[in-house]
N, C-alpha and C. Protein backbone atom coordinates (compact mmCIF):
# COMPACT_ATOMS: atom_id res chain seq x y z
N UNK A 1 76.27 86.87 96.32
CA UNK A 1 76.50 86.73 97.74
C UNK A 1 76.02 87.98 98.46
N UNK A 2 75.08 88.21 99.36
CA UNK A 2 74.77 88.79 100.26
C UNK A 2 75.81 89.49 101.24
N UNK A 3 75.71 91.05 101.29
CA UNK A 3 76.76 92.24 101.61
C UNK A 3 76.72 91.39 103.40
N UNK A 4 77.40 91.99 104.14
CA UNK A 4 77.79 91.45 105.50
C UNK A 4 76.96 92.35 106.06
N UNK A 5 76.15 91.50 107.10
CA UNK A 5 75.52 92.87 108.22
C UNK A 5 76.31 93.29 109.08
N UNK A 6 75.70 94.50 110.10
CA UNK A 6 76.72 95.06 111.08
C UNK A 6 76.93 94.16 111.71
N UNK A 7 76.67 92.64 112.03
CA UNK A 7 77.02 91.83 113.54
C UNK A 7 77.90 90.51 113.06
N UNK A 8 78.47 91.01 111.66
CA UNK A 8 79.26 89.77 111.13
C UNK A 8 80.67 90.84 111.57
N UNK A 9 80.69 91.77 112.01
CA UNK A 9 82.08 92.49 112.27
C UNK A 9 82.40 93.59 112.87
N UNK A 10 83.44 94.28 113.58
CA UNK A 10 83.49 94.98 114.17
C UNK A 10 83.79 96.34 113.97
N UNK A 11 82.39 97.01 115.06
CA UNK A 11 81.94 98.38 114.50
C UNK A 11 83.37 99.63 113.63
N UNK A 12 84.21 98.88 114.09
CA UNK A 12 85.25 99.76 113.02
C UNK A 12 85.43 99.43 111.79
N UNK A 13 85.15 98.57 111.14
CA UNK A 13 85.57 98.21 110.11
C UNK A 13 84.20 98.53 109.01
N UNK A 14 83.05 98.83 109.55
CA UNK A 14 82.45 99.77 108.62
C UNK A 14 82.75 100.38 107.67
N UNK A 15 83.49 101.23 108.16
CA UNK A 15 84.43 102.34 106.92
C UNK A 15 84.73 101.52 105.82
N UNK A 16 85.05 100.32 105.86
CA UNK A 16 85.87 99.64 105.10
C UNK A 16 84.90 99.08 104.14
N UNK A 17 83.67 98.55 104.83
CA UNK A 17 82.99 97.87 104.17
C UNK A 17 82.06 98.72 103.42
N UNK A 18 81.63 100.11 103.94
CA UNK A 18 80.39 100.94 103.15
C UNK A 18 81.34 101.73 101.81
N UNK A 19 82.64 101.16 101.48
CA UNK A 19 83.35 101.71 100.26
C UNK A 19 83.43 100.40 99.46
N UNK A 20 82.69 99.78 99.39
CA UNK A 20 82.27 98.72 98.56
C UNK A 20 80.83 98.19 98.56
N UNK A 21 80.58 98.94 97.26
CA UNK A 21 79.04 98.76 97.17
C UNK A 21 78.78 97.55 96.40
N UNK A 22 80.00 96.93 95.47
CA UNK A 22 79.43 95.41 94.62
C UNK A 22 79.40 94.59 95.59
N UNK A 23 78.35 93.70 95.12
CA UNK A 23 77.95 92.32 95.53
C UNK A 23 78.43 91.01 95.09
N UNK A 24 79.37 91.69 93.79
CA UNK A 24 80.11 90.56 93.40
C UNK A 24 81.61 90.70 93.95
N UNK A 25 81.82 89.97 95.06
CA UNK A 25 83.09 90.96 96.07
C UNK A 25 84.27 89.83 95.17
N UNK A 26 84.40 89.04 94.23
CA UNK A 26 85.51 88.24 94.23
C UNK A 26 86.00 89.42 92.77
N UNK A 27 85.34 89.62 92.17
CA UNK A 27 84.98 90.27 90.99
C UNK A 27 86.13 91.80 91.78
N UNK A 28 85.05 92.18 92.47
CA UNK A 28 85.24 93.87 92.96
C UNK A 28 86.94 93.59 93.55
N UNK A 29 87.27 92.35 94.34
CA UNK A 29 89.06 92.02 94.80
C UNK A 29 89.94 92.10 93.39
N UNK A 30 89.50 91.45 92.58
CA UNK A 30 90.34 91.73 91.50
C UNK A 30 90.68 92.75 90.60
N UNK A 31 89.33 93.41 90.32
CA UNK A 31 89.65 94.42 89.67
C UNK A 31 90.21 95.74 90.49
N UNK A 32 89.74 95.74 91.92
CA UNK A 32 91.07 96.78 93.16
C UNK A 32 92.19 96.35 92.98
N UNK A 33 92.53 95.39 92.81
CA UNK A 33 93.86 95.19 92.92
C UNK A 33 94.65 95.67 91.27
N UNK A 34 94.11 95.55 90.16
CA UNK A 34 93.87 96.41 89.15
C UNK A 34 94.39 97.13 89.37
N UNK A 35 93.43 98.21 89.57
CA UNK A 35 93.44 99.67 90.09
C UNK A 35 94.71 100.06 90.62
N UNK A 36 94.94 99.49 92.15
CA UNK A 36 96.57 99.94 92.61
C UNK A 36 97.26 100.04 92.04
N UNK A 37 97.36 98.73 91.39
CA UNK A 37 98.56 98.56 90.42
C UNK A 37 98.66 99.45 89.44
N UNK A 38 97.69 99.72 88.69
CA UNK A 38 97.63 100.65 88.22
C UNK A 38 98.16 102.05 88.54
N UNK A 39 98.00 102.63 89.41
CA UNK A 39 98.09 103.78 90.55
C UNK A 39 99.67 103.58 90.91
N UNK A 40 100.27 102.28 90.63
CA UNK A 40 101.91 102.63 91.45
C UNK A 40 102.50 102.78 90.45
N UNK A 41 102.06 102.08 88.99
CA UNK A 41 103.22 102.36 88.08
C UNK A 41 103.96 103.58 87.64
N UNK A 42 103.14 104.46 87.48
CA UNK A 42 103.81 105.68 87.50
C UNK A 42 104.56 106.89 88.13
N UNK A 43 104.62 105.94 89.73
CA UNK A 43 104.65 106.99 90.66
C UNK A 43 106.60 106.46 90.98
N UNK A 44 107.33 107.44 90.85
CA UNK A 44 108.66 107.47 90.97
C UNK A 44 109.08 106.81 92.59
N UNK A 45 110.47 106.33 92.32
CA UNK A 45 110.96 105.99 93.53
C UNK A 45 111.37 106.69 94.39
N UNK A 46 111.79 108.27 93.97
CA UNK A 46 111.77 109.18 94.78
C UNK A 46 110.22 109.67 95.49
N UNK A 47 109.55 109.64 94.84
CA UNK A 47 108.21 110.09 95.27
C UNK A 47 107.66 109.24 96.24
N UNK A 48 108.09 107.72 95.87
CA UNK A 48 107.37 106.34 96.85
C UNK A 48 107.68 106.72 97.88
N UNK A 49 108.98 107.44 98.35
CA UNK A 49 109.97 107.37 99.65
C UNK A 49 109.61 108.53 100.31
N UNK A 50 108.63 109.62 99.89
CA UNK A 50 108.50 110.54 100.40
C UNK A 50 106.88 110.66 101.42
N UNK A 51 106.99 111.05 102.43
CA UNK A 51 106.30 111.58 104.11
C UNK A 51 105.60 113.19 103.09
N UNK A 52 104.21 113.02 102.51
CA UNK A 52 103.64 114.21 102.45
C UNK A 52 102.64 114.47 103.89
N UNK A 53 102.67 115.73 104.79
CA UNK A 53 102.06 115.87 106.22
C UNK A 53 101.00 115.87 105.59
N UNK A 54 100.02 115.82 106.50
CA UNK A 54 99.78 115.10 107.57
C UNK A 54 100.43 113.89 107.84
N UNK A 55 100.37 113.02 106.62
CA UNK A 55 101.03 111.64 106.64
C UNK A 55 101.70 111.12 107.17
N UNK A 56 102.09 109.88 108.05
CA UNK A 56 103.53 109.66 108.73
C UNK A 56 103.88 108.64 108.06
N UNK A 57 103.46 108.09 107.09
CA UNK A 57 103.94 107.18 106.20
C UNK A 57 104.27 107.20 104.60
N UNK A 58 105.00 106.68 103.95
CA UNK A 58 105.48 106.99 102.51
C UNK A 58 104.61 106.20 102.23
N UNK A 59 104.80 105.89 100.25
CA UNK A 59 103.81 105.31 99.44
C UNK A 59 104.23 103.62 99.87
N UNK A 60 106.02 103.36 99.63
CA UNK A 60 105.93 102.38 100.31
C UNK A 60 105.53 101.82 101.22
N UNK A 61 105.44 102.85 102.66
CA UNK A 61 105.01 102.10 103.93
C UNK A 61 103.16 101.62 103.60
N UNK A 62 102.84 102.41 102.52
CA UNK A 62 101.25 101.87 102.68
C UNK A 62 101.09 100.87 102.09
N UNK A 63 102.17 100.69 101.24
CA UNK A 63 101.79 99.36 100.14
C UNK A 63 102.39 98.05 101.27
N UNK A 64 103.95 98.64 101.77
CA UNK A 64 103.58 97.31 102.66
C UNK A 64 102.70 97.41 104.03
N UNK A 65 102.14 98.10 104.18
CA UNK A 65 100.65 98.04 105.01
C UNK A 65 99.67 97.20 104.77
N UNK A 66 99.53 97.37 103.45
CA UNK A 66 98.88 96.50 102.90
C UNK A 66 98.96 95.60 102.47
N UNK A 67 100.03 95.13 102.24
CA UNK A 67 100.32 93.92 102.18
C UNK A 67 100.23 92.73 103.48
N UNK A 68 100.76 93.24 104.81
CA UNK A 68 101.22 92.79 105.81
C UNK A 68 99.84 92.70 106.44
N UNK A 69 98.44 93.60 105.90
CA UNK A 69 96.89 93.59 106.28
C UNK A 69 96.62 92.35 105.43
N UNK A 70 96.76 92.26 104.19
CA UNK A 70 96.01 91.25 103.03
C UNK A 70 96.77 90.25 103.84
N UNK A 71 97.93 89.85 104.31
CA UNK A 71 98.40 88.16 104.66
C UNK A 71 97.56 88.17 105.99
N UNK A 72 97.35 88.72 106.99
CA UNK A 72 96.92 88.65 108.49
C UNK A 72 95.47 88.39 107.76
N UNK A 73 94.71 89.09 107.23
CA UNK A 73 93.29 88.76 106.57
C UNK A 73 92.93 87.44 106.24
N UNK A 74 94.06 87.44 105.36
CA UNK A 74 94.22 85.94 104.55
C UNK A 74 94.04 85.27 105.45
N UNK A 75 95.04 85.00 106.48
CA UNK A 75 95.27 84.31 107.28
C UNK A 75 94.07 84.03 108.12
N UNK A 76 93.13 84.87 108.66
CA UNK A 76 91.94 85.13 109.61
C UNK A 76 90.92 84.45 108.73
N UNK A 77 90.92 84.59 107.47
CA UNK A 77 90.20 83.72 106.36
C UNK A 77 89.97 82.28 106.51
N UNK A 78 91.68 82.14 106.24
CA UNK A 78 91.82 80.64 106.22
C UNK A 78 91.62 79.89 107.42
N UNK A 79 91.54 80.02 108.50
CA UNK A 79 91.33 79.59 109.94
C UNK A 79 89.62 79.74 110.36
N UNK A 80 88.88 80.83 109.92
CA UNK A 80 87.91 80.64 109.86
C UNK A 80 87.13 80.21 109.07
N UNK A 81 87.31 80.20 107.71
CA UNK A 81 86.75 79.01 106.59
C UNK A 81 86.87 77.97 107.05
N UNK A 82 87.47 77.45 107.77
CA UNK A 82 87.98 75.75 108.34
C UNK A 82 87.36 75.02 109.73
N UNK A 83 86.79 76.52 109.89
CA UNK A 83 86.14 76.49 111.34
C UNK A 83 87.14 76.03 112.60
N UNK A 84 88.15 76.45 112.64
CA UNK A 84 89.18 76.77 113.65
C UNK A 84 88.82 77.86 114.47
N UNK A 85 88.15 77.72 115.63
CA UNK A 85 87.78 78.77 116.70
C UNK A 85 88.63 79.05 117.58
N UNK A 86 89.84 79.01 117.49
CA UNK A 86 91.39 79.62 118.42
C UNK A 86 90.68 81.53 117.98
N UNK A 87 90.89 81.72 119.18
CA UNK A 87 90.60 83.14 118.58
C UNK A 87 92.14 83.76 118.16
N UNK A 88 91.86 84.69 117.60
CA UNK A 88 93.30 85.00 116.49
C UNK A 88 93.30 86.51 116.95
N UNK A 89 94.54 87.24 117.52
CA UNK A 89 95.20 88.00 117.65
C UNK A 89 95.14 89.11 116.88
N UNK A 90 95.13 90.48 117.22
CA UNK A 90 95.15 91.71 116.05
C UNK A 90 96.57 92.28 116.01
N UNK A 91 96.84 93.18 115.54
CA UNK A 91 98.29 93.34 115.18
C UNK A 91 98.37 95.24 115.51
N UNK A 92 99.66 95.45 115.94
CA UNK A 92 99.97 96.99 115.39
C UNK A 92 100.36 97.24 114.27
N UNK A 93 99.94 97.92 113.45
CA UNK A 93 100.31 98.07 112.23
C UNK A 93 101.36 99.18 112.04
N UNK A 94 101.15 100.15 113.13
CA UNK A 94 102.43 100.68 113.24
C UNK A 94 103.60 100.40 113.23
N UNK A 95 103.66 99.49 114.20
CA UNK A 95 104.84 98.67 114.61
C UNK A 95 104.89 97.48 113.75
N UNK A 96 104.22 97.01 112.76
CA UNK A 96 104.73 96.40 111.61
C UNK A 96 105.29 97.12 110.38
N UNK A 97 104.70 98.93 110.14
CA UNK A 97 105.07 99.21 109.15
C UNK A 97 106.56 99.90 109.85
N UNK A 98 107.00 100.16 110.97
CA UNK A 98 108.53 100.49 111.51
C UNK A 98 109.65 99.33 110.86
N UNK A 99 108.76 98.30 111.11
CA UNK A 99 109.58 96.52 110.78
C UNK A 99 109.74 96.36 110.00
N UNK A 100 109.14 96.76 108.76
CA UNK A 100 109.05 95.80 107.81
C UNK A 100 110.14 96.99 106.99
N UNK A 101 110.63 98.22 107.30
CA UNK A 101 111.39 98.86 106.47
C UNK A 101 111.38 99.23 104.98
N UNK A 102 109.91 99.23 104.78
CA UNK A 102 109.58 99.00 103.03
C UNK A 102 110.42 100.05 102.66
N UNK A 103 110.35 100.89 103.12
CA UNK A 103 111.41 102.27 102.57
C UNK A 103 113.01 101.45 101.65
N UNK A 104 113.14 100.86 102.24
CA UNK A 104 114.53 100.64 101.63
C UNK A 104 114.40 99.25 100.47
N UNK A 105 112.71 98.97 100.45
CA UNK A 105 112.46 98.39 98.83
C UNK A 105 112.24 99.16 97.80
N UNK A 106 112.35 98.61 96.09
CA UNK A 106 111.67 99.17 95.65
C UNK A 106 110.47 99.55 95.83
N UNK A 107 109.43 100.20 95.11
CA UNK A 107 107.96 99.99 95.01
C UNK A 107 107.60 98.87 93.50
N UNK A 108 108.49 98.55 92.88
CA UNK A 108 107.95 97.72 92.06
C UNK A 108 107.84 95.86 92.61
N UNK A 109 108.91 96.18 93.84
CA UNK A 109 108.70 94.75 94.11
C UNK A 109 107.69 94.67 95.10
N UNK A 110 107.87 96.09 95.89
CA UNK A 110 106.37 95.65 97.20
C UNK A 110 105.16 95.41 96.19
N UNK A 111 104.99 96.50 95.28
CA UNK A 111 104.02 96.36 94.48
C UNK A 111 103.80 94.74 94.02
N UNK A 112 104.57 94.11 93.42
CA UNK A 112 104.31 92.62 92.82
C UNK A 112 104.19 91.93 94.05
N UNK A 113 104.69 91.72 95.10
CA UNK A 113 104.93 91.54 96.29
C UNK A 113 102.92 91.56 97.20
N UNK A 114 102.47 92.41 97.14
CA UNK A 114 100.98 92.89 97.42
C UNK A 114 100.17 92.17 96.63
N UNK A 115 100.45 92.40 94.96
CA UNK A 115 99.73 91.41 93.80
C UNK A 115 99.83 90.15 94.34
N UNK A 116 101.25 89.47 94.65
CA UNK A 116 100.90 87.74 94.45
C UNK A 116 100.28 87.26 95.75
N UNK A 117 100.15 88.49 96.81
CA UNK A 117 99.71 87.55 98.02
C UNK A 117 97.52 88.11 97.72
N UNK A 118 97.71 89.24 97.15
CA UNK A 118 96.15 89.25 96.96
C UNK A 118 95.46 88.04 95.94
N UNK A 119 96.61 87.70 94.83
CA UNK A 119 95.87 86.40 94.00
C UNK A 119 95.91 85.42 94.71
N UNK A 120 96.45 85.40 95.41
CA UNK A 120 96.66 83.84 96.38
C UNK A 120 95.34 84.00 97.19
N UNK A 121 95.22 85.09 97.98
CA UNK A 121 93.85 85.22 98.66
C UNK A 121 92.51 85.12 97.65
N UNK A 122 92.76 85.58 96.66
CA UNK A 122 91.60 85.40 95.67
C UNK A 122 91.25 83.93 95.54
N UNK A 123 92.40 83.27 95.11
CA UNK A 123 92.64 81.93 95.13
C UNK A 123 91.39 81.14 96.22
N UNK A 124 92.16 81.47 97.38
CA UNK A 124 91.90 81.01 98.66
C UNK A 124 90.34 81.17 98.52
N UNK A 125 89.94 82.53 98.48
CA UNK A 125 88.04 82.65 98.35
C UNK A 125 87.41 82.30 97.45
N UNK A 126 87.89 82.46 95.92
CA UNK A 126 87.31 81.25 94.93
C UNK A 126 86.89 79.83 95.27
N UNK A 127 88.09 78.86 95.86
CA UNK A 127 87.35 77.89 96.55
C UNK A 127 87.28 77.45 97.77
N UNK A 128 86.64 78.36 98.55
CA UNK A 128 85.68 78.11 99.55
C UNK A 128 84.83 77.48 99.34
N UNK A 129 84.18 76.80 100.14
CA UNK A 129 83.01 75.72 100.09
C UNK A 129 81.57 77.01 100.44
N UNK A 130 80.53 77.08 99.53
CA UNK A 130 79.40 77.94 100.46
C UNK A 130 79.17 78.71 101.68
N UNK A 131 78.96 77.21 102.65
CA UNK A 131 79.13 77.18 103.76
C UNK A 131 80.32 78.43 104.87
N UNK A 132 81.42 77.95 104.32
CA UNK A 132 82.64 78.74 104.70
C UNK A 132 82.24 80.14 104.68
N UNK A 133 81.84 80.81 103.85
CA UNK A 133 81.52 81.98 103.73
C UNK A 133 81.18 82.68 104.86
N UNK A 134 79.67 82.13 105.39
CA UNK A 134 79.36 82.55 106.85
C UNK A 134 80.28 82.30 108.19
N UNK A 135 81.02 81.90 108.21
CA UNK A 135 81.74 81.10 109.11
C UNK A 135 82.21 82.03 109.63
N UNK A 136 82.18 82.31 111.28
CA UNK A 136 82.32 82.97 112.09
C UNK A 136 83.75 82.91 112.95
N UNK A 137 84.77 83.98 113.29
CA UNK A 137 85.28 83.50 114.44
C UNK A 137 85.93 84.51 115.38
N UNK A 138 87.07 84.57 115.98
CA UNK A 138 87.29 85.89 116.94
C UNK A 138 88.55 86.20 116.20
N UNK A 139 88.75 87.10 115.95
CA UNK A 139 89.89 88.48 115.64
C UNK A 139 89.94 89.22 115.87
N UNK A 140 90.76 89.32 116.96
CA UNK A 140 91.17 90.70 117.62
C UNK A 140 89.65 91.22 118.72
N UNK A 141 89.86 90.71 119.48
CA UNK A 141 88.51 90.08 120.43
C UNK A 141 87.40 90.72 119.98
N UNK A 142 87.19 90.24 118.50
CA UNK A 142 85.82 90.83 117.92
C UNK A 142 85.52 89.27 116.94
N UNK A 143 83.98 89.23 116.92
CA UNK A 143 83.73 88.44 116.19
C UNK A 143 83.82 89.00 114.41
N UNK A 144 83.95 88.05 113.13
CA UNK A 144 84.23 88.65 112.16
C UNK A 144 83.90 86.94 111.41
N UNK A 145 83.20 86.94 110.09
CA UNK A 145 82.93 86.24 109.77
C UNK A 145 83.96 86.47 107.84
N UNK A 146 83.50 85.67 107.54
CA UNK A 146 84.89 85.10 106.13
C UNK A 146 83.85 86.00 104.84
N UNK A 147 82.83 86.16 105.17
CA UNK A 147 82.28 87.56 104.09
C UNK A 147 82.58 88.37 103.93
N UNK A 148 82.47 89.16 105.55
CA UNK A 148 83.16 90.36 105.67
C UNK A 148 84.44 90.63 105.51
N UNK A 149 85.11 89.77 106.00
CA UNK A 149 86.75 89.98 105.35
C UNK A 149 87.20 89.98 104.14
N UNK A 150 86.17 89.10 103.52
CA UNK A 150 86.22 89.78 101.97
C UNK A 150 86.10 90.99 101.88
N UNK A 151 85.02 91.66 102.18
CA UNK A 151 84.77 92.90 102.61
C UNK A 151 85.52 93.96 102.50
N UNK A 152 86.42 93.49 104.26
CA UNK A 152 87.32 94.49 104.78
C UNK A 152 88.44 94.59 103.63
N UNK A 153 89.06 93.23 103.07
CA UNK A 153 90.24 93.40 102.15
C UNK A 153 89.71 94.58 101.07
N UNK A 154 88.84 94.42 100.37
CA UNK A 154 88.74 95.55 99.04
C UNK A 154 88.65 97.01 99.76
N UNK A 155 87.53 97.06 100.64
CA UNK A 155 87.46 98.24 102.11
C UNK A 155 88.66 98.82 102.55
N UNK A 156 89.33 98.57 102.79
CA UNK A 156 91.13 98.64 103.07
C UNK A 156 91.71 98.78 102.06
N UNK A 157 92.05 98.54 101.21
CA UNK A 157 92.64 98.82 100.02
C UNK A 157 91.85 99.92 99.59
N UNK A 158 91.03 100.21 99.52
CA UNK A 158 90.50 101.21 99.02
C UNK A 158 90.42 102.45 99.38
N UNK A 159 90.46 102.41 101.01
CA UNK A 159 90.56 103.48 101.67
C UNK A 159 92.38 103.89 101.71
N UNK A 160 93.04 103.28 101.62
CA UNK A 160 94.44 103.48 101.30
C UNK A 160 94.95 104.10 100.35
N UNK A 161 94.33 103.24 98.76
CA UNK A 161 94.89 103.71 97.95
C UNK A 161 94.03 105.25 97.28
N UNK A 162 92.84 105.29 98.11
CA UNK A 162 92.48 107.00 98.02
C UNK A 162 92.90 108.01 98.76
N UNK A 163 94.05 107.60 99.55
CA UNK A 163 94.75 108.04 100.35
C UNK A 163 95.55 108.65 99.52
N UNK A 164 96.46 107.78 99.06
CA UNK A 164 97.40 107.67 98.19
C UNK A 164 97.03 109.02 96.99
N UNK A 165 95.82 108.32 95.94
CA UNK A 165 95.50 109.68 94.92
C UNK A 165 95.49 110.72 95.91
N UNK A 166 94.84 110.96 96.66
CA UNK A 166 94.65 112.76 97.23
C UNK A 166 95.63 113.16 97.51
N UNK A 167 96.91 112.30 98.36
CA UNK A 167 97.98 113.17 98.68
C UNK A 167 99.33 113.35 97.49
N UNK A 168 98.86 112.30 95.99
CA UNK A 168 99.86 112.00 95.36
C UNK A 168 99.13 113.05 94.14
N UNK A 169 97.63 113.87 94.06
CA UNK A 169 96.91 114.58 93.83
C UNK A 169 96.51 113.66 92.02
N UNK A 170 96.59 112.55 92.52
CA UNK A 170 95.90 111.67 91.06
C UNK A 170 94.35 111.29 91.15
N UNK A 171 93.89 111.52 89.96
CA UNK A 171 92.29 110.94 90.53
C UNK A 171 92.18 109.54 89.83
């Protein structure tokens, strides 16, 4: 499958997408999600709960960041694979990670919690029809097509969880 050009998405989400150089993006979703998982098991519940500065968020708040990004994605997926042109809404993520209180979960359940909604999305892009792939629509008054959000999901996760090693000082 052919990488997304700049006009399948919006100029911010670059970042996201030039940290994924495979072309096999269903391949490259699974084995990131790997990786995290990998990356949380060892990291203590005292440590999950802890604000290193710059940071204003703990390990939990990023995992459910990311989580609460992978379902809204999902979601922007599934509506545009279907060719549903309602344009679809962007979110504060701030003000979802205040909400969602991950602090007072474990990290082993946000963690499994992140896993079953990324296999479900895997799910979801495995069978797509061809077609679907290109399929265009509005999020967050930007156009964004069902490639790139493949894209953005591994892009996002990735830029997170290298977040995560540098300030948790793991490589």
């Amino acid at each position: 499958m052919p990488r997304p050009d700049p006009t399948e998405h919006a100029p911010y989400y670059a970042k996201y997408i030039a940290l994924v150089p495979e072309e096999e993006i269903l391949m490259a979703m699974t084995q990131e999600l790997e990786r995290t998982l990998a990356l949380l098991r060892p990291i203590s519940e005292e440590t999950a709960s802890l604000r290193h500065p710059p940071y204003t968020w703990s390990t939990k708040q990023v995992i459910g960041h990311l989580t609460d990004s992978e379902r809204i994605f999902g979601y922007r997926t599934l509506r545009i694979a279907r060719g549903d042109t309602t344009p679809l809404p962007g979110f504060d993520e701030n003000a979802y990670a205040m909400a969602a209180e991950s602090d007072r979960c474990l990290l082993g359940d946000l963690a499994a919690e992140f896993a079953a909604i990324r296999r479900s999305n895997l799910l979801l892009f495995r069978h797509l029809p061809e077609a679907a792939w290109s399929r265009s629509g509005t999020a967050n008054d930007c156009l964004v097509t069902v490639r790139a959000l493949a894209y953005i999901l591994v892009g996002h996760e990735r830029h997170h969880t290298g977040i995560l090693r540098k300030r948790l000082s793991i490589a």
